[in-house]
N, C-alpha and C. Protein backbone atom coordinates (compact mmCIF):
# COMPACT_ATOMS: atom_id res chain seq x y z
N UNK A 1 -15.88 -10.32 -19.93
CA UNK A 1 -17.23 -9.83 -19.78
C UNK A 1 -17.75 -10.25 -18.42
N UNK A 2 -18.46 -9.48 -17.84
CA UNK A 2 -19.07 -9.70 -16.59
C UNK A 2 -20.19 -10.32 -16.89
N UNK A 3 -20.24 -11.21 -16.24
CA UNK A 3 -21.94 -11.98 -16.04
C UNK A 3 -22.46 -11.11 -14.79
N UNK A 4 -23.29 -10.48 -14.76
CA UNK A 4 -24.17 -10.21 -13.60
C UNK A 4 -25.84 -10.53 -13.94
N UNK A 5 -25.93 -11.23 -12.55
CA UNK A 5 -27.66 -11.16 -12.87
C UNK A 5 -28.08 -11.26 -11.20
N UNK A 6 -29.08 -10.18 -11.10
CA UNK A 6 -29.67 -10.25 -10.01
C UNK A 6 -28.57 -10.06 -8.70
N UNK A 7 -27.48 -8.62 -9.04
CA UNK A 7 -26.22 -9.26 -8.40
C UNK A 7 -25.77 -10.15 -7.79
N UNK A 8 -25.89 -11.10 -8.86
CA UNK A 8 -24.51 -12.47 -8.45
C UNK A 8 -23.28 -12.01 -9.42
N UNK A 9 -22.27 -12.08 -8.47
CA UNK A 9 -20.90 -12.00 -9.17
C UNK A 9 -20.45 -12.69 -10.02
N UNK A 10 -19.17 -12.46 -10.61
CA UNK A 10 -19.10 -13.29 -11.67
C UNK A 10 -18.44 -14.36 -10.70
N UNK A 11 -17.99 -14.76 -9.70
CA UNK A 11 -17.31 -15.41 -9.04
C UNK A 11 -18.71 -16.51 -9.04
N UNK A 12 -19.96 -15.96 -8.39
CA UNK A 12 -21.21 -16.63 -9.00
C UNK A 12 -21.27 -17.64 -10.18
N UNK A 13 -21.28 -16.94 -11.02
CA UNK A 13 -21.66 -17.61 -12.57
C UNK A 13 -20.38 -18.53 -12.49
N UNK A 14 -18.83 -18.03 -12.60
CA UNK A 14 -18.14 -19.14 -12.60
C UNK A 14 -18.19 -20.72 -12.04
N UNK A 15 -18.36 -20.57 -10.63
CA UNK A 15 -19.24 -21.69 -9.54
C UNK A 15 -20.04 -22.41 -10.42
N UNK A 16 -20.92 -21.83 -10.71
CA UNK A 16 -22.11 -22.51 -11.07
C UNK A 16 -21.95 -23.01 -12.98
N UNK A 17 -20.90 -22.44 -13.57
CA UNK A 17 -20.36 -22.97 -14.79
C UNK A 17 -19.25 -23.80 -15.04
N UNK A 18 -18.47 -23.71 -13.45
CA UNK A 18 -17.84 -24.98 -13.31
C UNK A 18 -18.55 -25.79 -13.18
N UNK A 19 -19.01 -26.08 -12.10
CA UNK A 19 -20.06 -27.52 -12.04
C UNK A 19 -20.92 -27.77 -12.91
N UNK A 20 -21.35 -26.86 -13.73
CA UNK A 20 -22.11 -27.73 -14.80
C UNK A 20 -20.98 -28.58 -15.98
N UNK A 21 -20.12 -27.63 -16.10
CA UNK A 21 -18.89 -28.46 -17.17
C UNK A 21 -18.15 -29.28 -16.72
N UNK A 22 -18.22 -29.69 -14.83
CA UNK A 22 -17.83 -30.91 -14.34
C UNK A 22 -18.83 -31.84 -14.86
N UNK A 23 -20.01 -31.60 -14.17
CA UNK A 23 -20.90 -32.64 -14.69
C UNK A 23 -20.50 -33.32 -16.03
N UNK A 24 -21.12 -32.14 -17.06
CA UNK A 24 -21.35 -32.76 -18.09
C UNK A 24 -19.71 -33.58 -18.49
N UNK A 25 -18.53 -33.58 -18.23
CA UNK A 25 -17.58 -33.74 -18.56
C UNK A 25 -17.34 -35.81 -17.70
N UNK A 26 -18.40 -35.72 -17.05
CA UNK A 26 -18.70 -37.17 -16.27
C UNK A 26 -19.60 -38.23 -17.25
N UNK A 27 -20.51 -37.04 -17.83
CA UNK A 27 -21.14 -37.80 -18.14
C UNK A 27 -20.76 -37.90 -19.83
N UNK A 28 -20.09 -37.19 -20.34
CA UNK A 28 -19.25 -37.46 -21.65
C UNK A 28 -18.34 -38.64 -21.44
N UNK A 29 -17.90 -38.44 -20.17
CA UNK A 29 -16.56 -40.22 -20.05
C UNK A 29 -17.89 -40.86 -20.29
N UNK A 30 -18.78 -41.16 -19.50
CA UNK A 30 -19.53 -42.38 -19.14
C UNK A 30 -20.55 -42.83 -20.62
N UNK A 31 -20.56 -41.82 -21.27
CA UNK A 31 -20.64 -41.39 -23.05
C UNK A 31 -19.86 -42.68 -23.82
N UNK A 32 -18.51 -41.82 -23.61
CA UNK A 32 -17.80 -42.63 -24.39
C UNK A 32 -17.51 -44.26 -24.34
N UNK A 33 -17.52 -44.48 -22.84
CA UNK A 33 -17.66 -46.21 -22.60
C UNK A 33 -18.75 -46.48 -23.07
N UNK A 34 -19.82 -46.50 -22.76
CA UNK A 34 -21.09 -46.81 -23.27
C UNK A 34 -20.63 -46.74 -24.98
N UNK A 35 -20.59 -46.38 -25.51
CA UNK A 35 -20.65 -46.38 -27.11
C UNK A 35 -19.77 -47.22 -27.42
N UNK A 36 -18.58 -47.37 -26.69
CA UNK A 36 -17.41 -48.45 -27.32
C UNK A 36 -17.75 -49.66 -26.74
N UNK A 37 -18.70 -49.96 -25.95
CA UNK A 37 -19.27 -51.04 -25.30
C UNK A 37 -20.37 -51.38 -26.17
N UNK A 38 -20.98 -51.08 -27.06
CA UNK A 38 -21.87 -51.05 -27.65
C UNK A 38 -22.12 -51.48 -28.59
N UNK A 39 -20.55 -50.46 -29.46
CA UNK A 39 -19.88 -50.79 -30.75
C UNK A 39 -20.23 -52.19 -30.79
N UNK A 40 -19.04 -52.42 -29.87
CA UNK A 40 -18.83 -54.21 -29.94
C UNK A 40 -20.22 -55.02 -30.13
N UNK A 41 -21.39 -54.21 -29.63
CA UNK A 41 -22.38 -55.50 -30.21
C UNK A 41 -22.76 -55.95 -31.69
N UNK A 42 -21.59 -54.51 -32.32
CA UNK A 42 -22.62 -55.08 -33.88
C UNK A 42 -21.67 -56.22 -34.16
N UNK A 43 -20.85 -56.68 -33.54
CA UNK A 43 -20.41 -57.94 -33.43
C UNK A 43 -20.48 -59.22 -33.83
N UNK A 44 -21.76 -59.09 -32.77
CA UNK A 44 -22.48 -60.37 -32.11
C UNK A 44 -23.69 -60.22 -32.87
N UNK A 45 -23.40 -61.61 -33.72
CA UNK A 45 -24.68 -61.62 -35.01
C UNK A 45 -26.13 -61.44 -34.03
N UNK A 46 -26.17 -62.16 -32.91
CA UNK A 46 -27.87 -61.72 -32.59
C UNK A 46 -28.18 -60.33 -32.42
N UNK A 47 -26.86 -59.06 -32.22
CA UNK A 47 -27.19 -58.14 -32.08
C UNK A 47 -27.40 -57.10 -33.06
N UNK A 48 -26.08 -58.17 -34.23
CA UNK A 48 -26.21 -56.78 -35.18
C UNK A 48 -27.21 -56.62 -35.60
N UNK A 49 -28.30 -57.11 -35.81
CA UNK A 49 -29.70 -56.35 -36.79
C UNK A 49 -30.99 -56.40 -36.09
N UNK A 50 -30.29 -56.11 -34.44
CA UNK A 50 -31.42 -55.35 -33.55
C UNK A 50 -31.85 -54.39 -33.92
N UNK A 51 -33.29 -54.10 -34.36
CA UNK A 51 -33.78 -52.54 -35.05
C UNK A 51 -33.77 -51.56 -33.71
N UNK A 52 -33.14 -51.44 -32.52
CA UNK A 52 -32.59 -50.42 -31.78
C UNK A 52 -31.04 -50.11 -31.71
N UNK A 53 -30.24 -51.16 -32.50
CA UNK A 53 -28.64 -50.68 -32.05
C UNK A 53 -28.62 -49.66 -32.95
N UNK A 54 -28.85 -49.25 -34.29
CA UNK A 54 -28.83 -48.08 -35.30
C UNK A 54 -29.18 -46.86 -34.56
N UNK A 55 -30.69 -46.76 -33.81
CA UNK A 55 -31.41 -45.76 -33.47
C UNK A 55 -30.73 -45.27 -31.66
N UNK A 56 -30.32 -46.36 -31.69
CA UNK A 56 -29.26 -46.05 -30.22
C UNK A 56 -28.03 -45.12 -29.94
N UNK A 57 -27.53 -45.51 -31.24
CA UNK A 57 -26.14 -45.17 -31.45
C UNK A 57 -25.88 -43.75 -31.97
N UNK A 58 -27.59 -43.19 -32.74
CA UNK A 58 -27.90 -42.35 -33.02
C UNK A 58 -28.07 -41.12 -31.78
N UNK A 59 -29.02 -41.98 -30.77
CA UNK A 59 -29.23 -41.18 -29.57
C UNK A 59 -28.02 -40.73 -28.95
N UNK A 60 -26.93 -42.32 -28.47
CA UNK A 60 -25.81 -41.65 -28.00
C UNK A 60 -24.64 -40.53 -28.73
N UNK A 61 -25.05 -40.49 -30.40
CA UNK A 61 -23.91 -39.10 -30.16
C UNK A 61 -24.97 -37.90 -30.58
N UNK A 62 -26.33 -37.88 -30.33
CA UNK A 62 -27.02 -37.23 -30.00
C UNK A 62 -26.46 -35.97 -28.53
N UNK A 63 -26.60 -37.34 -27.82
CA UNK A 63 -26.30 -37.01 -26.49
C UNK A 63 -24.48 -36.02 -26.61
N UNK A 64 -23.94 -36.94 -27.00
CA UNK A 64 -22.26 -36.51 -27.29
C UNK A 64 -22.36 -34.86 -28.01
N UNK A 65 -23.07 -34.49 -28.67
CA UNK A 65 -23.31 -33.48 -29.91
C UNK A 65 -24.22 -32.06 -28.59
N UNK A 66 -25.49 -32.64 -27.95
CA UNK A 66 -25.48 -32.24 -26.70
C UNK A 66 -24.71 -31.49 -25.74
N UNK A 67 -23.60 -32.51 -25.33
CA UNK A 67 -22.62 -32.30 -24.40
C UNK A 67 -21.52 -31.19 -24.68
N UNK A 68 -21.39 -31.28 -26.11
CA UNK A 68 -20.49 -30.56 -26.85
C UNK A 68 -21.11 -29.05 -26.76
N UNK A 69 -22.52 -28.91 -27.38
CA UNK A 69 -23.32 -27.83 -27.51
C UNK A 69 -23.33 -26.64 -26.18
N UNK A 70 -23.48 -27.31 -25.11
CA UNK A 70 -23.37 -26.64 -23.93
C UNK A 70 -21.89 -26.44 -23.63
N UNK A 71 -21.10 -27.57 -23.65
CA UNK A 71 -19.32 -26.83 -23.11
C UNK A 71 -18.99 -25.80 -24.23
N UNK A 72 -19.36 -25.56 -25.36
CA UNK A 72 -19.20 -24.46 -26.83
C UNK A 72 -19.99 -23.17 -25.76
N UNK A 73 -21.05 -23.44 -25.35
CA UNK A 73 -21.51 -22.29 -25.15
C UNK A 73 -21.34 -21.96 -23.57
N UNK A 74 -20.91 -22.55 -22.99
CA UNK A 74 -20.08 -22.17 -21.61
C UNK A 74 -18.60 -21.76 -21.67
N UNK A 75 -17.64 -21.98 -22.81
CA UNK A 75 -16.82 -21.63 -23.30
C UNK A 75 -16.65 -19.83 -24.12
N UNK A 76 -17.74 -19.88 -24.87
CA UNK A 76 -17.71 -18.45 -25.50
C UNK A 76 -18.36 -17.36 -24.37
N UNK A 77 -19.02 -17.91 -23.13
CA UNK A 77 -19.56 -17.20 -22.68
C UNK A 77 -18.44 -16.91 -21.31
N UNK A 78 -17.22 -17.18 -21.47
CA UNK A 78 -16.11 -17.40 -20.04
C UNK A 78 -15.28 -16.96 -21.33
N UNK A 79 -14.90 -17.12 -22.26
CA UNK A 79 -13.83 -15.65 -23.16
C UNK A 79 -14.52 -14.67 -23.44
N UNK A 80 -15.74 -14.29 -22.96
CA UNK A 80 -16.39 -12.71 -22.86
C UNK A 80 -16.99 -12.53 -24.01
N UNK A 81 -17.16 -13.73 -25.00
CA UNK A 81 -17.42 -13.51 -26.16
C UNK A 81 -19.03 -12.60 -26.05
N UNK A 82 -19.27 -11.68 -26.02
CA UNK A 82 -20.37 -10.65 -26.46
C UNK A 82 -21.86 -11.55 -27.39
N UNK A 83 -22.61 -12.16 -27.16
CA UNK A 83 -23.13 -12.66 -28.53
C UNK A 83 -25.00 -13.00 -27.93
N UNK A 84 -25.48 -12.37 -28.65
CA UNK A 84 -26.93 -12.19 -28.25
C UNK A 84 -27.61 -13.30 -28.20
N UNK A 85 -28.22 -13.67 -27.29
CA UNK A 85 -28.90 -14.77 -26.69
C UNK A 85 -28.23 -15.89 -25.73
N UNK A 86 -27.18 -15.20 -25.22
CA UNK A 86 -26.31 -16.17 -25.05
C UNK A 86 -26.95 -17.44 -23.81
N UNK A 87 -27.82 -16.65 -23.21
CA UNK A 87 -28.65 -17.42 -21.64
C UNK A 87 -29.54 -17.98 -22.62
N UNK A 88 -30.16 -18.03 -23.31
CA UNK A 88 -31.20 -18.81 -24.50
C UNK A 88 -30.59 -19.99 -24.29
N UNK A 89 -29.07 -19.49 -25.26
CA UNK A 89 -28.37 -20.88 -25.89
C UNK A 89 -28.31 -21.76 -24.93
N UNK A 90 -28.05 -21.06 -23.45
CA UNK A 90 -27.72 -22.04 -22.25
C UNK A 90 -28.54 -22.76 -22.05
N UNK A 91 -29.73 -22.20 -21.94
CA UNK A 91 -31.24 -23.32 -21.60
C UNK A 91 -31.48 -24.25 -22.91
N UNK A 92 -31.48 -23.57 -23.97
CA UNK A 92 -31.73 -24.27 -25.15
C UNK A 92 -31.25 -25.62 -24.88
N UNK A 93 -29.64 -25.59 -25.03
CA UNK A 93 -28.44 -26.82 -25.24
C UNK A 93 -28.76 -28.18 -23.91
N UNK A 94 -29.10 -26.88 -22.25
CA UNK A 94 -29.25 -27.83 -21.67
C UNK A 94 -30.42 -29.25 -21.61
N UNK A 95 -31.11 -28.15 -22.06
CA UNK A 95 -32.99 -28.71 -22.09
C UNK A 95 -32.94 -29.45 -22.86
N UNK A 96 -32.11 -29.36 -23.80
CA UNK A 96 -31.82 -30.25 -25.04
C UNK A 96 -31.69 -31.73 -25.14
N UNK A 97 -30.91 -31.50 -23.88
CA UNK A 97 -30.34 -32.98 -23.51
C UNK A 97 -30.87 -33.84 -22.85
N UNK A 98 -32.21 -33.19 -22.45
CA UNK A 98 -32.66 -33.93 -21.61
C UNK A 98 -33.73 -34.67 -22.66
N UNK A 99 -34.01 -33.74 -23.78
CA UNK A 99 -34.62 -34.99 -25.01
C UNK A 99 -34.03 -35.67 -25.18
N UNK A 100 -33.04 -35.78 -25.19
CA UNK A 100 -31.56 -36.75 -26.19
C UNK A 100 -31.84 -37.84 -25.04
N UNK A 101 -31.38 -37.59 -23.58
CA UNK A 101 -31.45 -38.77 -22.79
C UNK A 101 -32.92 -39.71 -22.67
N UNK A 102 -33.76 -38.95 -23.18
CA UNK A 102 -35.28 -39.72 -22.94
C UNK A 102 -35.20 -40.53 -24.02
N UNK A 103 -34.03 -40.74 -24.84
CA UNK A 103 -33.93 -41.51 -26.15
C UNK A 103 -33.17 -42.90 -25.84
N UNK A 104 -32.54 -43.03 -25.53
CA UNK A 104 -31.21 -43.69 -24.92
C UNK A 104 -32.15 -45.15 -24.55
N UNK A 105 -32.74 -45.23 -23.20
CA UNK A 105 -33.29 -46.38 -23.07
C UNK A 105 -34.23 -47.17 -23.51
N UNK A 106 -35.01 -46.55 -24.39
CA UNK A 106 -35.96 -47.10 -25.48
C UNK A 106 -35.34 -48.12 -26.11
N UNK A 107 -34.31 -46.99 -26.85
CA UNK A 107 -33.69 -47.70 -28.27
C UNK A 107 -32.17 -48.71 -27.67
N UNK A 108 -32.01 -48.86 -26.22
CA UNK A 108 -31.28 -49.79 -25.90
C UNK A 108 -32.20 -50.82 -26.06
N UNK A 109 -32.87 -50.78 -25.10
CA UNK A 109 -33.47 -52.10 -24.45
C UNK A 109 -34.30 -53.10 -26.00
N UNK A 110 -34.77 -51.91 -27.03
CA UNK A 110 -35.04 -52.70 -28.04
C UNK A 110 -33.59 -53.41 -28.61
N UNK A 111 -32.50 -52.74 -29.03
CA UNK A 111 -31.58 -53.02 -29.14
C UNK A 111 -30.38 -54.74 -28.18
N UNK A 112 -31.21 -54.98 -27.67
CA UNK A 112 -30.94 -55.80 -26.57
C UNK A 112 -31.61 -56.81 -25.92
N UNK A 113 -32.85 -56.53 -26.31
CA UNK A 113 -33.85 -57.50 -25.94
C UNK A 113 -33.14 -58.98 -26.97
N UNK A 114 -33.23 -59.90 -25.78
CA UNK A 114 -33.21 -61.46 -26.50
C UNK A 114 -31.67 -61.20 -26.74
N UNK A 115 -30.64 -60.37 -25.76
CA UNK A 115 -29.21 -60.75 -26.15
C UNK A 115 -28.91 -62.20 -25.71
N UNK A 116 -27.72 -62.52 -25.64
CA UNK A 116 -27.03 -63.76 -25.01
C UNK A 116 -26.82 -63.67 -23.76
N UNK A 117 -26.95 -64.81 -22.98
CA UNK A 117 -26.53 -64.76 -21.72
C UNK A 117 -25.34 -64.36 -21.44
N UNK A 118 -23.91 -64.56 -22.65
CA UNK A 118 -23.17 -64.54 -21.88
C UNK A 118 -22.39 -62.88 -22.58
N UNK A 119 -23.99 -62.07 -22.85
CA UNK A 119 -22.65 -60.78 -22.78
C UNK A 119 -24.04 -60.24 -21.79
N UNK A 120 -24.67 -60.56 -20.46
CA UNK A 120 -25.36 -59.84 -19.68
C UNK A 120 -24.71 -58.96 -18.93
N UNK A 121 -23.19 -59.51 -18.50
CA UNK A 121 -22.12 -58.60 -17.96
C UNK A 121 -22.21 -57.34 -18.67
N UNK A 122 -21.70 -57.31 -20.01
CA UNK A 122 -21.82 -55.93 -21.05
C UNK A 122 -23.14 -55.17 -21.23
N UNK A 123 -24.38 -56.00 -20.96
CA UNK A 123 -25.78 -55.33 -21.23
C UNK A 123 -26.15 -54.58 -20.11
N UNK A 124 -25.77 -54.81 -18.87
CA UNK A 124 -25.85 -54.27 -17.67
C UNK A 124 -25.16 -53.27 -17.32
N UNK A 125 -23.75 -53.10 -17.66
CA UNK A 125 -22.66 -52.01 -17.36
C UNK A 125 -23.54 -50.95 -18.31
N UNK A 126 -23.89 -51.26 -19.57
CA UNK A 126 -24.22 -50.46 -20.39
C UNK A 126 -25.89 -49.52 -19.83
N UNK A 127 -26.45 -50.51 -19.02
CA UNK A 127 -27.91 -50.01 -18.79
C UNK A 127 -27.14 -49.09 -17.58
N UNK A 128 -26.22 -49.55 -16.48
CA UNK A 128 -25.74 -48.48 -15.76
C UNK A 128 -25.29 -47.57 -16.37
N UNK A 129 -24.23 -47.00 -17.27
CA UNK A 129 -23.50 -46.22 -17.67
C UNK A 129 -24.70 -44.96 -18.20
N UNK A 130 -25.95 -45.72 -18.99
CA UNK A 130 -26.78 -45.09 -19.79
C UNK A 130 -27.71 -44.32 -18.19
N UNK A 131 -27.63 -44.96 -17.30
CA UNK A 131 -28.45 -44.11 -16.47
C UNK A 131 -27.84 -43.07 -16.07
N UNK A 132 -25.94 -43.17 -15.45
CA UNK A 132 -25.46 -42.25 -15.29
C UNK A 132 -25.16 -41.00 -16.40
N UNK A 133 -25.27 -41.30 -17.73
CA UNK A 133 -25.44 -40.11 -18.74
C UNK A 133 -26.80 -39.23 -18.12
N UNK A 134 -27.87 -39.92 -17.79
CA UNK A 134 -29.42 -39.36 -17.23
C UNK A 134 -28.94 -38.20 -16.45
N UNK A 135 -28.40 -39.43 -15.04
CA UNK A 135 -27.79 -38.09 -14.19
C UNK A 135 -27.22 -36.89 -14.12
N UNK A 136 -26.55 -37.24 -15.31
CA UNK A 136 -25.88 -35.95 -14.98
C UNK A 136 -26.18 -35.12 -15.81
N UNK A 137 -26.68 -35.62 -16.61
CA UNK A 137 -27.92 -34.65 -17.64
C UNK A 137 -29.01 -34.00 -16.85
N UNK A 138 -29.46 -34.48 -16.22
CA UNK A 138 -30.52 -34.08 -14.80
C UNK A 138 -29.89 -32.98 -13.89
N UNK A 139 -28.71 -33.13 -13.26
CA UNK A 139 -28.06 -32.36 -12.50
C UNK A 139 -27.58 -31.15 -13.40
N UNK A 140 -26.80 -31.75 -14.39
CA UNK A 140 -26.20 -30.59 -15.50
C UNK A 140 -27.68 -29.09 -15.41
N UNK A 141 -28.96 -29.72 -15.62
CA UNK A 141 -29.67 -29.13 -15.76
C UNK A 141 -30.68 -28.48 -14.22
N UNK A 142 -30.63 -29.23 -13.45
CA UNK A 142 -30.80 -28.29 -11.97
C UNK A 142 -29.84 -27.46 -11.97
N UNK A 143 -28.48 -27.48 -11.97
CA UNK A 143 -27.38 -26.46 -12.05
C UNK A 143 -27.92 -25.08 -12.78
N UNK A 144 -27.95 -25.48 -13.97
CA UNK A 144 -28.46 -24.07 -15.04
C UNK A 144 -29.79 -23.74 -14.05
N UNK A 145 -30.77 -24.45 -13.89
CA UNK A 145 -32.33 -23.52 -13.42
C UNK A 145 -32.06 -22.95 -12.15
N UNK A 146 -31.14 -23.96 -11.12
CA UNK A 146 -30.74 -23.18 -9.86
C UNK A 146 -29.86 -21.33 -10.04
N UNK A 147 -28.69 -21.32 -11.33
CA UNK A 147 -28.06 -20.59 -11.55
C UNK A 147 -29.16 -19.16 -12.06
N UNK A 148 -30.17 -19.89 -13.05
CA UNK A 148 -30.94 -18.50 -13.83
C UNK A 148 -32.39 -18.47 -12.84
N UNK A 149 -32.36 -19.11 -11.94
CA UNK A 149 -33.24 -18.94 -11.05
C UNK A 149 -34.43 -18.56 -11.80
N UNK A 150 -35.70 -17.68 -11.81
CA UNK A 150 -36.99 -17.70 -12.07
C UNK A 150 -36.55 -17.64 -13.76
N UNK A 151 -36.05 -16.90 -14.08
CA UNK A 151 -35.41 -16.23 -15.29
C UNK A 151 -35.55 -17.82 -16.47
N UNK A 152 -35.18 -18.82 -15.48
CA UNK A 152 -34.87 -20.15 -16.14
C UNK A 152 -36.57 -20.72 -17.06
N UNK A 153 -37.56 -20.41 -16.65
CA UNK A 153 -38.64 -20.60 -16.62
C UNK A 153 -39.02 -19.76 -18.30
N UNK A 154 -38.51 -18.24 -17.73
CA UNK A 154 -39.11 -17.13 -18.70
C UNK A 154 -38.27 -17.66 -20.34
N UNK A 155 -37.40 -17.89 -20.24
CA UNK A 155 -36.20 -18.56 -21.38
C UNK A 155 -36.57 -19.88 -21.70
N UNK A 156 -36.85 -20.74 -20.75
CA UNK A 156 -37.64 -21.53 -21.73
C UNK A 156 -38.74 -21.66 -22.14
N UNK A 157 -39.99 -21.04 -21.89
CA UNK A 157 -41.08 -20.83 -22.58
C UNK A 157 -41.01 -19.86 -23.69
N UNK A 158 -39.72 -19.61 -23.86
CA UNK A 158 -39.27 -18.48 -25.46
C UNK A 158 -38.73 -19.59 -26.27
N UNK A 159 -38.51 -20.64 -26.07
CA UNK A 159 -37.10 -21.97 -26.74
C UNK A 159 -38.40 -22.76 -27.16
N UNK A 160 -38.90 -22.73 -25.85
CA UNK A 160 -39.93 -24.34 -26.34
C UNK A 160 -40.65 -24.54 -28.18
N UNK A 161 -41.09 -23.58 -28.90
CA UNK A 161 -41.20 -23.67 -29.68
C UNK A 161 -40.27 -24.36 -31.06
N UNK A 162 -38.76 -23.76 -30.21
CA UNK A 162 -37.72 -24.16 -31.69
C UNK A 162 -37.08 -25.66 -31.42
N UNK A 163 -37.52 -25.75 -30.34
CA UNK A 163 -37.19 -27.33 -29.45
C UNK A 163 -38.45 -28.29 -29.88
N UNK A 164 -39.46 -27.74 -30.43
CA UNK A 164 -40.88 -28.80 -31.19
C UNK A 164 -40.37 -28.96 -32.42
N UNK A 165 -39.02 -29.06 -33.04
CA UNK A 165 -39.26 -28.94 -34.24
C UNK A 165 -38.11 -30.49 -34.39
N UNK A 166 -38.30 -30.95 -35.11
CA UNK A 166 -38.01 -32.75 -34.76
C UNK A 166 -36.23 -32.50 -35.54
N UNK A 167 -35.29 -33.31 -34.60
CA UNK A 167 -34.28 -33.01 -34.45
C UNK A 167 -33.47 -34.16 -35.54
N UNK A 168 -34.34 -35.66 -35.68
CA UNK A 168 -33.41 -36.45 -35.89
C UNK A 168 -34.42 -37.34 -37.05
């Protein structure tokens, strides 16, 4: 199937659907450390019954479920799969994520407050790793608004409604 919009080629859309499935594919590694770094705190008795490691862990495969949502729909939309709304789904999934990431550092830092000194090494990699999920959730999503250009605007003021409706 041809993507055309505003004649951009499909050589266009490809460009601009690689780099978003680079991105997000950075920030799925940086996903997965973070969570197995994490794991390990229910460990550590001061951490396990932090009332943020539950609601954390929630966010991060939030985020993972996210990540997935958009490569599914950058996938059906590169085997030509035909399927109505398909630029919706794109904004939908991306925009999506950018709720999911506004979740992440809340429910760490409660999750973490009053750890031990001596896993600050692990609390820190983890506050980095969790910013770079941001990033590239951020970029993932300049990519899509740069790609649907004004169009990006008109599609999500059609979403915003099914995106108010509480996810978790």
């Amino acid at each position: 199937m041809t993507y055309s919009f505003r004649n951009q080629t499909d050589y266009h859309w490809n460009a601009y659907l690689d780099a978003i499935d680079a991105v997000l594919e950075r920030g799925m590694a940086a996903k997965e450390v973070v969570c197995s770094i994490t794991t390990g705190f229910r460990s550590t008795p001061s951490l396990r019954t932090k009332p943020g490691l539950n609601p954390y862990h929630a966010s991060v495969a939030d985020v993972g479920y996210g990540f997935d949502a958009v490569q599914g729909t950058i996938k059906r939309m590169r085997e030509g799969e035909n399927f109505s709304l398909a630029l919706e789904m794109l904004v939908f999934d991306l925009d999506t994520l950018t709720i999911s990431e506004q979740q992440l550092s809340p429910n760490f830092e409660l999750a973490v407050r009053e750890a031990p000194l001596d896993m600050s090494y692990l609390v820190n990699l983890s506050r980095q790793l969790n910013r770079q999920i941001g990033q590239m959730i951020r970029e993932a999503n300049r990519l899509g608004q740069e790609l649907l250009s004004d169009q990006w605007d008109e599609i999500h003021a059609r979403i915003e409604n099914v995106q108010a409706i509480p996810r978790l």
